[in-house]
Protein backbone atom coordinates (compact mmCIF):
# COMPACT_ATOMS: atom_id res chain seq x y z
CA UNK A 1 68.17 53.80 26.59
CA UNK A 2 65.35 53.03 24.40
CA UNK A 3 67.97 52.62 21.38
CA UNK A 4 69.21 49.85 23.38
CA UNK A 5 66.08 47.77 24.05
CA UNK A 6 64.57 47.92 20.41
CA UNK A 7 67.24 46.57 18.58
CA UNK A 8 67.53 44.15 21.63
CA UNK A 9 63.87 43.43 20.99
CA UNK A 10 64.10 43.11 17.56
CA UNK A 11 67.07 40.72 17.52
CA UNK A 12 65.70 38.21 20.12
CA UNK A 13 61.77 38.01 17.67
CA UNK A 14 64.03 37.34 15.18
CA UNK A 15 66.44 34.21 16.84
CA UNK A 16 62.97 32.97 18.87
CA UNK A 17 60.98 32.69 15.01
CA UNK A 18 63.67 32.00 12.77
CA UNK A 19 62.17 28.35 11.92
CA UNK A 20 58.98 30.41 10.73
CA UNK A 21 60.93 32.72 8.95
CA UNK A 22 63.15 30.46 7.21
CA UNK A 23 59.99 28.60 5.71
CA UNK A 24 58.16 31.16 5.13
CA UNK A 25 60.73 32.94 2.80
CA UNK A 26 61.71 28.87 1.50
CA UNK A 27 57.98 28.68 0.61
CA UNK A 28 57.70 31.95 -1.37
CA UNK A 29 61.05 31.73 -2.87
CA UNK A 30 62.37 28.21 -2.91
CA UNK A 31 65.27 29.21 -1.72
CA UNK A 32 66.95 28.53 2.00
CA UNK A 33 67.34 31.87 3.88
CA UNK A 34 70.75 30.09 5.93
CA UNK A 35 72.73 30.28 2.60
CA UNK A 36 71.81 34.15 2.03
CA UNK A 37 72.39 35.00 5.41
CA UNK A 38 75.73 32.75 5.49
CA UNK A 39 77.25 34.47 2.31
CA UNK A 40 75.92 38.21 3.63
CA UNK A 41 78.39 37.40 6.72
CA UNK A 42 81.17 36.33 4.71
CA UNK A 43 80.85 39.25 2.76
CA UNK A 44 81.14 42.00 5.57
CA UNK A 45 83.82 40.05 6.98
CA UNK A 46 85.28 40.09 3.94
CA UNK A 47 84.87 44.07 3.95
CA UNK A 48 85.68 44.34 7.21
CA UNK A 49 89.41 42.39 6.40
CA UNK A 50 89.99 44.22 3.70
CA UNK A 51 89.60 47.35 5.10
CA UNK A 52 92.08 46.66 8.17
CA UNK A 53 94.04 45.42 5.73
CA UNK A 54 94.69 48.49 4.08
């Protein structure tokens, strides 16, 4: 059960301080963390399709 709630945990600290992530990592970096994050999911879906596909 306890591999259930961590993740769980983890996920919902990461959607409640994304604002303080995002300009943290914008500050450090100059770069927005939405457009890495946006093209890291189009690339696993991209995976994913292609592998159904074949």
């Amino acid at each position: 059960m306890i591999k259930f709630i961590i993740p769980a945990i983890i996920v919902f600290l990461i959607v409640l301080f994304w604002e303080n992530i995002n300009e943290l990592v914008y500050k450090k970096f100059n770069i927005k963390i939405n457009y890495i994050v946006a093209i890291i999911i189009v690339a696993i879906l991209g995976a994913i399709f292609t592998l159904l596909y074949f």
